[in-house]
Protein backbone atom coordinates (compact mmCIF):
# COMPACT_ATOMS: atom_id res chain seq x y z
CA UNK A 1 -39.16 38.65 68.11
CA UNK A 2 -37.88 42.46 68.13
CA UNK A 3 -34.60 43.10 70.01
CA UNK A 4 -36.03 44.16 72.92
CA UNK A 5 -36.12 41.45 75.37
CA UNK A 6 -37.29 40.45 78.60
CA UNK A 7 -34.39 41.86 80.47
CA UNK A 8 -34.25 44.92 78.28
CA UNK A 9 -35.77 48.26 79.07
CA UNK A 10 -36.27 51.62 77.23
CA UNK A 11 -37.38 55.48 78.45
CA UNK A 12 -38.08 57.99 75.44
CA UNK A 13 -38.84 61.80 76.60
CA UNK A 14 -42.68 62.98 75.55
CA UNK A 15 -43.04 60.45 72.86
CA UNK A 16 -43.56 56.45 72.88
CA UNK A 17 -40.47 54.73 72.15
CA UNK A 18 -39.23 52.45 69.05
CA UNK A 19 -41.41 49.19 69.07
CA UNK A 20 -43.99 50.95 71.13
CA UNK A 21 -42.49 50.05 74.37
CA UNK A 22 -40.90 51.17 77.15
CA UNK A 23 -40.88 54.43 79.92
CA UNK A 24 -42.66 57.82 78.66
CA UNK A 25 -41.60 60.32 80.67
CA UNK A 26 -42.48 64.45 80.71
CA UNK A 27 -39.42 65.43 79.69
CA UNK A 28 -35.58 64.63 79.21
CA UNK A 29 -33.59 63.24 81.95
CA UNK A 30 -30.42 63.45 83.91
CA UNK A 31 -28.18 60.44 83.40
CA UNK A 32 -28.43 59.02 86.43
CA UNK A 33 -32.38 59.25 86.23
CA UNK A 34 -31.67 58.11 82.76
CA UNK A 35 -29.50 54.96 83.73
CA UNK A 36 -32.13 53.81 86.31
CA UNK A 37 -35.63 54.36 83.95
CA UNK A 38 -33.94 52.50 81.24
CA UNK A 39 -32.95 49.69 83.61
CA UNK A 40 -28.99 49.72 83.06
CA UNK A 41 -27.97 50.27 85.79
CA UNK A 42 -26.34 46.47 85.82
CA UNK A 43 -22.82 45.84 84.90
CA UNK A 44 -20.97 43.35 83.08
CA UNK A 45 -18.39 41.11 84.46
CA UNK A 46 -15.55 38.98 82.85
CA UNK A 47 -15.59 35.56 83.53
CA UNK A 48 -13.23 32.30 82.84
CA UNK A 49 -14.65 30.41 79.79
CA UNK A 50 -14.29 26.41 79.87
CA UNK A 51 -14.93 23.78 77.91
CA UNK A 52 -17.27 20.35 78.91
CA UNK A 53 -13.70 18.38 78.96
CA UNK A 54 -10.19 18.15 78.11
CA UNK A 55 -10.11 16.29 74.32
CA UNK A 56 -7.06 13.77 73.92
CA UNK A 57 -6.17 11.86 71.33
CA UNK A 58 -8.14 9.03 72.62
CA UNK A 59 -10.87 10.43 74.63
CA UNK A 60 -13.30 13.35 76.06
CA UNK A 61 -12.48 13.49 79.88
CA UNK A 62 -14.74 14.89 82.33
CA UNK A 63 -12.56 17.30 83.53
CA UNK A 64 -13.68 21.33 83.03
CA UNK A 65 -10.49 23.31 81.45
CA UNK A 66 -10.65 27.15 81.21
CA UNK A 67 -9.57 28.06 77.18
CA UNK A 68 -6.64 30.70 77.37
CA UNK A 69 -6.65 33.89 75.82
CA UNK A 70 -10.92 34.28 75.66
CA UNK A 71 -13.64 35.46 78.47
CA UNK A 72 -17.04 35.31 78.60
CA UNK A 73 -19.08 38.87 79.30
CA UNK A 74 -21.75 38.30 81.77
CA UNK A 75 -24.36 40.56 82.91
CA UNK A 76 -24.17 40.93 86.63
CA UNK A 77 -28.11 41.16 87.56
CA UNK A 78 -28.71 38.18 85.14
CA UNK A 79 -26.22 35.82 84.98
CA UNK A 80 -26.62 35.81 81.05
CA UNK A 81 -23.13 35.29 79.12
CA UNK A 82 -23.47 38.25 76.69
CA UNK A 83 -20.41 37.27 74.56
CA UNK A 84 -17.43 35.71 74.32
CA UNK A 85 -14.10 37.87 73.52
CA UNK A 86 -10.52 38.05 74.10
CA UNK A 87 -8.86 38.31 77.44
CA UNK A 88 -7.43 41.74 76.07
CA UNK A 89 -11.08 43.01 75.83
CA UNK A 90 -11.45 46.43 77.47
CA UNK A 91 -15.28 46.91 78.62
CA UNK A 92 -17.47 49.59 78.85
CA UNK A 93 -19.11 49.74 81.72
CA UNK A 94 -22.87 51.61 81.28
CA UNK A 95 -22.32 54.17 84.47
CA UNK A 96 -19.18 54.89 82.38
CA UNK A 97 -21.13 54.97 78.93
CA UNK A 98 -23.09 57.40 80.66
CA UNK A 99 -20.30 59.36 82.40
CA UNK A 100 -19.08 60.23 79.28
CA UNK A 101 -22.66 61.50 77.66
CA UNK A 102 -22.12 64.00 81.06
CA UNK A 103 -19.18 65.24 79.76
CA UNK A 104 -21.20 66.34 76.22
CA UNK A 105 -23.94 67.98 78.39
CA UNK A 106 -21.01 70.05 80.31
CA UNK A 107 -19.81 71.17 77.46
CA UNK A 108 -23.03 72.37 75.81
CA UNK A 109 -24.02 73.37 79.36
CA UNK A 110 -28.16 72.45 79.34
CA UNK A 111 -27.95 72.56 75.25
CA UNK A 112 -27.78 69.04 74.99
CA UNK A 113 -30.51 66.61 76.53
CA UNK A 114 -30.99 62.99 76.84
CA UNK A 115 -33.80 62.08 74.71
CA UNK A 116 -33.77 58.46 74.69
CA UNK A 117 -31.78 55.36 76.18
CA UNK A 118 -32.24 51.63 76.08
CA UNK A 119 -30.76 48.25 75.24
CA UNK A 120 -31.62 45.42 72.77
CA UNK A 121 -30.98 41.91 73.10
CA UNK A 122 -30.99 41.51 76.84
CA UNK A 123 -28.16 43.62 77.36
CA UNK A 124 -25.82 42.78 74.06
CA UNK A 125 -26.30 46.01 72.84
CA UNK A 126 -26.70 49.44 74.56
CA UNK A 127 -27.83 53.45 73.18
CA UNK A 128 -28.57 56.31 74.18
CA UNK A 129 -30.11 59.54 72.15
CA UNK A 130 -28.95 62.71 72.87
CA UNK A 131 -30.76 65.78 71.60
CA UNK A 132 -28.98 68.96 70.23
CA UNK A 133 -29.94 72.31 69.08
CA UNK A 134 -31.92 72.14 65.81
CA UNK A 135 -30.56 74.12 62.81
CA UNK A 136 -31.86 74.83 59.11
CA UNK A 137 -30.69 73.08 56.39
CA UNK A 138 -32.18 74.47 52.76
CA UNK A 139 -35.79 75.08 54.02
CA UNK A 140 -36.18 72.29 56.86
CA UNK A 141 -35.68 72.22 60.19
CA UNK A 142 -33.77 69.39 61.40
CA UNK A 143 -33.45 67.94 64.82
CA UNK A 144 -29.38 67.09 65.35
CA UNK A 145 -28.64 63.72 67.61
CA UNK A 146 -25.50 62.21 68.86
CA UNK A 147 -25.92 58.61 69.73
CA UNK A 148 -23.87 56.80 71.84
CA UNK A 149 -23.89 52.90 70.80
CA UNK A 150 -22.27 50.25 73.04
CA UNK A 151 -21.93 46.15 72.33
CA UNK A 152 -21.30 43.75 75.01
CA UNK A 153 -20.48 40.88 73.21
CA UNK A 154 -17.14 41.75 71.67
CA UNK A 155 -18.66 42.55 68.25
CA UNK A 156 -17.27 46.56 68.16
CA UNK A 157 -16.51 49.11 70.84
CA UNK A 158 -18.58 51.90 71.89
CA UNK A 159 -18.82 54.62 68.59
CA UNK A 160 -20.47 58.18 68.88
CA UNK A 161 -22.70 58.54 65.44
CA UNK A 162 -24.55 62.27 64.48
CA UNK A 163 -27.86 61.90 62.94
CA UNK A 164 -30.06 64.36 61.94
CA UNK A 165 -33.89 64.11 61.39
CA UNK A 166 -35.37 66.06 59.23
CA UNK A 167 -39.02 67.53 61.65
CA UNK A 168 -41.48 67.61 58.45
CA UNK A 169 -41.78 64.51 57.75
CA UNK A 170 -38.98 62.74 60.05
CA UNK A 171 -37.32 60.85 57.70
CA UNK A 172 -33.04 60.28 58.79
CA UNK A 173 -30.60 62.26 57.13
CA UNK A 174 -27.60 60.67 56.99
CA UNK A 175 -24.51 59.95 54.68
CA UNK A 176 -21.19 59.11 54.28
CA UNK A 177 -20.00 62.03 52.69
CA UNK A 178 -16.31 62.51 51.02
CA UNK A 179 -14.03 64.11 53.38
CA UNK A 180 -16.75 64.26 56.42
CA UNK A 181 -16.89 61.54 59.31
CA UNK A 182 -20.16 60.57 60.59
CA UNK A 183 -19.28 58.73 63.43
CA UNK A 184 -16.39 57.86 65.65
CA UNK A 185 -15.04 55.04 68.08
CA UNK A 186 -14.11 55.63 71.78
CA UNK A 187 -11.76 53.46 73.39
CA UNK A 188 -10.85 54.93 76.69
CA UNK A 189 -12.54 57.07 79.24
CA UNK A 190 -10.27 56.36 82.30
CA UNK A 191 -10.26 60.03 83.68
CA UNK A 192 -12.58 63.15 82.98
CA UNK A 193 -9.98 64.66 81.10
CA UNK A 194 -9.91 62.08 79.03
CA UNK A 195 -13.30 62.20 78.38
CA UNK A 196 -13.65 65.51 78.13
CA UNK A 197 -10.99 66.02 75.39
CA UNK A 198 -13.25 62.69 73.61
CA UNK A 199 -16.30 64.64 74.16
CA UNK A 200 -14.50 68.18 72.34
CA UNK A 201 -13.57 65.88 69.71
CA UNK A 202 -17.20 64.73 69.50
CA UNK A 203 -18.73 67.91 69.05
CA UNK A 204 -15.95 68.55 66.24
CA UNK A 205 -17.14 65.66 64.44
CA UNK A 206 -20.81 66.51 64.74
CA UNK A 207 -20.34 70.29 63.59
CA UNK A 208 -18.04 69.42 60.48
CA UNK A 209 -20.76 66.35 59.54
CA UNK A 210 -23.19 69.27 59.82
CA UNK A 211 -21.34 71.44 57.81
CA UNK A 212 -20.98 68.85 55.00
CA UNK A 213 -24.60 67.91 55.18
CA UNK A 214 -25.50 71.93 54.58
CA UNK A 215 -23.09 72.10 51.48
CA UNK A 216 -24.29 68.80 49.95
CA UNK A 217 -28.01 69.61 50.15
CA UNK A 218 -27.08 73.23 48.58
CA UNK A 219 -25.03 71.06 45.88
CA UNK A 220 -28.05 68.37 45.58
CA UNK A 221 -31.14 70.54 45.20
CA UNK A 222 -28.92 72.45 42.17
CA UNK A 223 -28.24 69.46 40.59
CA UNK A 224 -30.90 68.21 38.06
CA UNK A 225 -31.75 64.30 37.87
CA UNK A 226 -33.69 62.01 36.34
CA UNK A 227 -35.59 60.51 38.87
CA UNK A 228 -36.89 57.41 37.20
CA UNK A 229 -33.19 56.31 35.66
CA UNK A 230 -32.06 56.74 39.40
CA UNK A 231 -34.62 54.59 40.21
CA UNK A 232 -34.18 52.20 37.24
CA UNK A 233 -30.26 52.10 38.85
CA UNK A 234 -31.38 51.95 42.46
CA UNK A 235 -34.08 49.26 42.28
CA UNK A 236 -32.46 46.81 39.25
CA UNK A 237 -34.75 44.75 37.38
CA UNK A 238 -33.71 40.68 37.19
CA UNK A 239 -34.64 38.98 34.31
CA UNK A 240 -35.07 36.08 36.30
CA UNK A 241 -37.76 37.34 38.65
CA UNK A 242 -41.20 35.82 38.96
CA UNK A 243 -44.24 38.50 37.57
CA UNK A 244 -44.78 39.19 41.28
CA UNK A 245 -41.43 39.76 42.40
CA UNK A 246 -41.24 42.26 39.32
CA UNK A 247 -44.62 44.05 40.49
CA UNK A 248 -43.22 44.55 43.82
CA UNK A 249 -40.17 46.39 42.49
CA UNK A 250 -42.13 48.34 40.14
CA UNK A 251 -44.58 49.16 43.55
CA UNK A 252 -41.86 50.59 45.39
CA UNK A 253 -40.05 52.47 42.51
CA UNK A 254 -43.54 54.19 42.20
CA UNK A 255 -43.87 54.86 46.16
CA UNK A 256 -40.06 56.64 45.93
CA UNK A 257 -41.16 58.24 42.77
CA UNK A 258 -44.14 59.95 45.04
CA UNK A 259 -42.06 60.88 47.71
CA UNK A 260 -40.08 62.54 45.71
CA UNK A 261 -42.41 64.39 44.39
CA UNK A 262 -45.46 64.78 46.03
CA UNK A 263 -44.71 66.02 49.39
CA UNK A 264 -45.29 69.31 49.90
CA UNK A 265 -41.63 69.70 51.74
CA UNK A 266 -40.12 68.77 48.25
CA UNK A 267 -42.26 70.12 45.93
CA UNK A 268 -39.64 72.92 45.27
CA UNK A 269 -36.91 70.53 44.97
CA UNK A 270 -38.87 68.40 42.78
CA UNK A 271 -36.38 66.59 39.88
CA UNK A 272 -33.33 67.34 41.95
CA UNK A 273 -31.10 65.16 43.57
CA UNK A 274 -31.98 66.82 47.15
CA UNK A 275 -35.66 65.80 46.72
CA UNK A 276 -34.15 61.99 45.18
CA UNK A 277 -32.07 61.63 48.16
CA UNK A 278 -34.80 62.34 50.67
CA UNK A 279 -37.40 60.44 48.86
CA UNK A 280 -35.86 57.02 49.15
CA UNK A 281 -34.91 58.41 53.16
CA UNK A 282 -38.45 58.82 53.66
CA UNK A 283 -39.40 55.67 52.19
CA UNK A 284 -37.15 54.05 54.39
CA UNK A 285 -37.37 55.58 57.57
CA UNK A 286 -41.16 55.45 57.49
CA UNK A 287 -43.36 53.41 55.00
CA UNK A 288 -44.29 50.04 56.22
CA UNK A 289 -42.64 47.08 54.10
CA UNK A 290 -44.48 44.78 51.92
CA UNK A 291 -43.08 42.08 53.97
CA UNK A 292 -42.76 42.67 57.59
CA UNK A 293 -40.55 40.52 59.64
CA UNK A 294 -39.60 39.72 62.87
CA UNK A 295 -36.43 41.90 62.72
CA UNK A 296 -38.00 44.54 60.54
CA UNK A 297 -37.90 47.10 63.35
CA UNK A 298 -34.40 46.22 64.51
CA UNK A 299 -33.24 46.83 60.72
CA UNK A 300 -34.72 49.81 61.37
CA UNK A 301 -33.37 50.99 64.18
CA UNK A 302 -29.94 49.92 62.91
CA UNK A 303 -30.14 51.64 59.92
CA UNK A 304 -31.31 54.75 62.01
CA UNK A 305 -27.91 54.35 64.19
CA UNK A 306 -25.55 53.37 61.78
CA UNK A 307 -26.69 55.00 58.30
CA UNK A 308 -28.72 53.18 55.99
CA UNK A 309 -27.09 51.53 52.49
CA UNK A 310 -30.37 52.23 50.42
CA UNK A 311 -29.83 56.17 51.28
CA UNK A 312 -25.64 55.82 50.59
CA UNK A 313 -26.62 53.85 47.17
CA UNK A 314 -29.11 56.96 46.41
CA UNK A 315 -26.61 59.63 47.60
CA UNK A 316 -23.67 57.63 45.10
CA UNK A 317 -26.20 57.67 42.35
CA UNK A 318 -27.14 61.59 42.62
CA UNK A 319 -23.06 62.56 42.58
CA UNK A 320 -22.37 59.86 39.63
CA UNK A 321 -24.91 61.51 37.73
């Protein structure tokens, strides 16, 4: 089963969204056309949690008692407990989620566009895609994104990520880079100026990530690798693998290897670590695994969100070497 659920909805401007479902429509959309498409427009409310019965030292009772110092988030238009977190938990509602995206359109003033929204998991989880002025980086064009990931079940606060997508072959280009933040958490968004002085300190974020991303691919497509000891480093053999499992590795080493290489985007960069970098990106972001599994697209599109640890490892390698 994929993440979305049956109480989960998603719109994507011009093109079908992840997993194939969801709301095509012409173009971007406001946020309140936005909020309604992707159906979340519901909110969550905190509720006492109890157990069956008091325990004693001799016996379970019948009697319901509330547990102090924990709620349960429900989802209003379902009745579905979403989590279960501390009484101090401050939550998000989506309208507000939302609210604050406004304030990063205002400031870019019809610049910015929503470009895709939905939830996963009935409701646990909540995004939203907003599109930003492209920009060249080396010789591609990439497509800049802020995304704006929620949780209703207590397992992180809302976070603004950048993420940048490379058009040619739309592969993610992302990286925790030294000295340049990717992604940060909001807390509190109890007046506009409070979001708008968040949403400023958004856009810093994004154009300093930016800015880092520039100078490391001018640094990586300089620096000459060795492609297949990267490789040999990134995909470790085990001594104790089966023929098959060994044949699968060597498979996918040779797919990278390709990627690398073979693409006419990086045949200029060929034996650099710009073109090793992006070769395991686009082998992640968009050849089909060997194995595919019922959460293969929601590793995926978690790895799209939050930055994926195949792409860090490769990025570690190039600047070790």
């Amino acid at each position: 089963m994929h993440g979305i659920m049956e109480n989960d909805q998603m719109f994507s401007a011009r093109e079908k969204p992840w997993h194939g479902l969801g709301v095509v429509t012409p173009d971007c959309l406001t946020s309140e056309d936005a909020l309604r498409v992707a159906k979340l427009d519901w909110r969550v409310v905190s509720q006492p949690v109890y157990t069956e019965g008091a325990i004693t030292t001799a016996k379970l009772t019948g009697q319901a008692t509330s547990i102090p110092g924990f709620m349960a988030n429900v989802r209003e238009d379902t009745n579905e407990v979403l989590g279960v977190v501390s009484d101090k938990y401050h939550i998000i509602q989506n309208v507000d989620a939302f609210k604050f995206a406004d304030s990063l359109m205002d400031i870019k003033q019809g610049e910015a566009r929503y470009e895709t929204s939905g939830s996963l998991f009935n409701g646990r989880r909540v995004f939203m895609l907003i599109n930003l002025p492209a920009e060249k980086i080396l010789d591609d064009e990439v497509e800049k994104y802020l995304c704006l990931s929620n949780t209703h079940d207590g397992s992180g606060s809302m976070k603004v990520f950048t993420t940048g997508i490379r058009v040619v072959c739309n592969n993610t280009l992302n990286a925790a880079l030294k000295g340049y933040t990717r992604g940060i958490s909001i807390r509190h968004m109890s007046s506009a100026d409070i979001r708008k002085k968040e949403a400023l300190r958004t856009f810093r974020m994004a154009d300093d990530y930016f800015s880092g991303i520039r100078k490391f691919a001018e640094e990586m497509s300089g620096k000459k690798v060795d492609v297949d000891v990267l490789l040999g480093k990134l995909f470790p053999e085990d001594e104790s693998w089966t023929a098959r499992q060994k044949l699968s590795n060597a498979d996918v080493k040779q797919v990278v290897r390709e990627l690398c290489g073979k693409k006419d985007d990086l045949g200029n960069h060929f034996g650099t670590g710009w073109a090793f970098v992006n070769g395991v990106a686009d082998w992640r972001s968009n050849v089909k695994p060997r194995r595919v599994t019922a959460k293969s697209a929601d590793y995926r599109m978690v790895s799209f969100i939050d930055g994926d640890n195949y792409v860090q490892e490769a990025v570690n390698l190039v600047l070790a070497s």
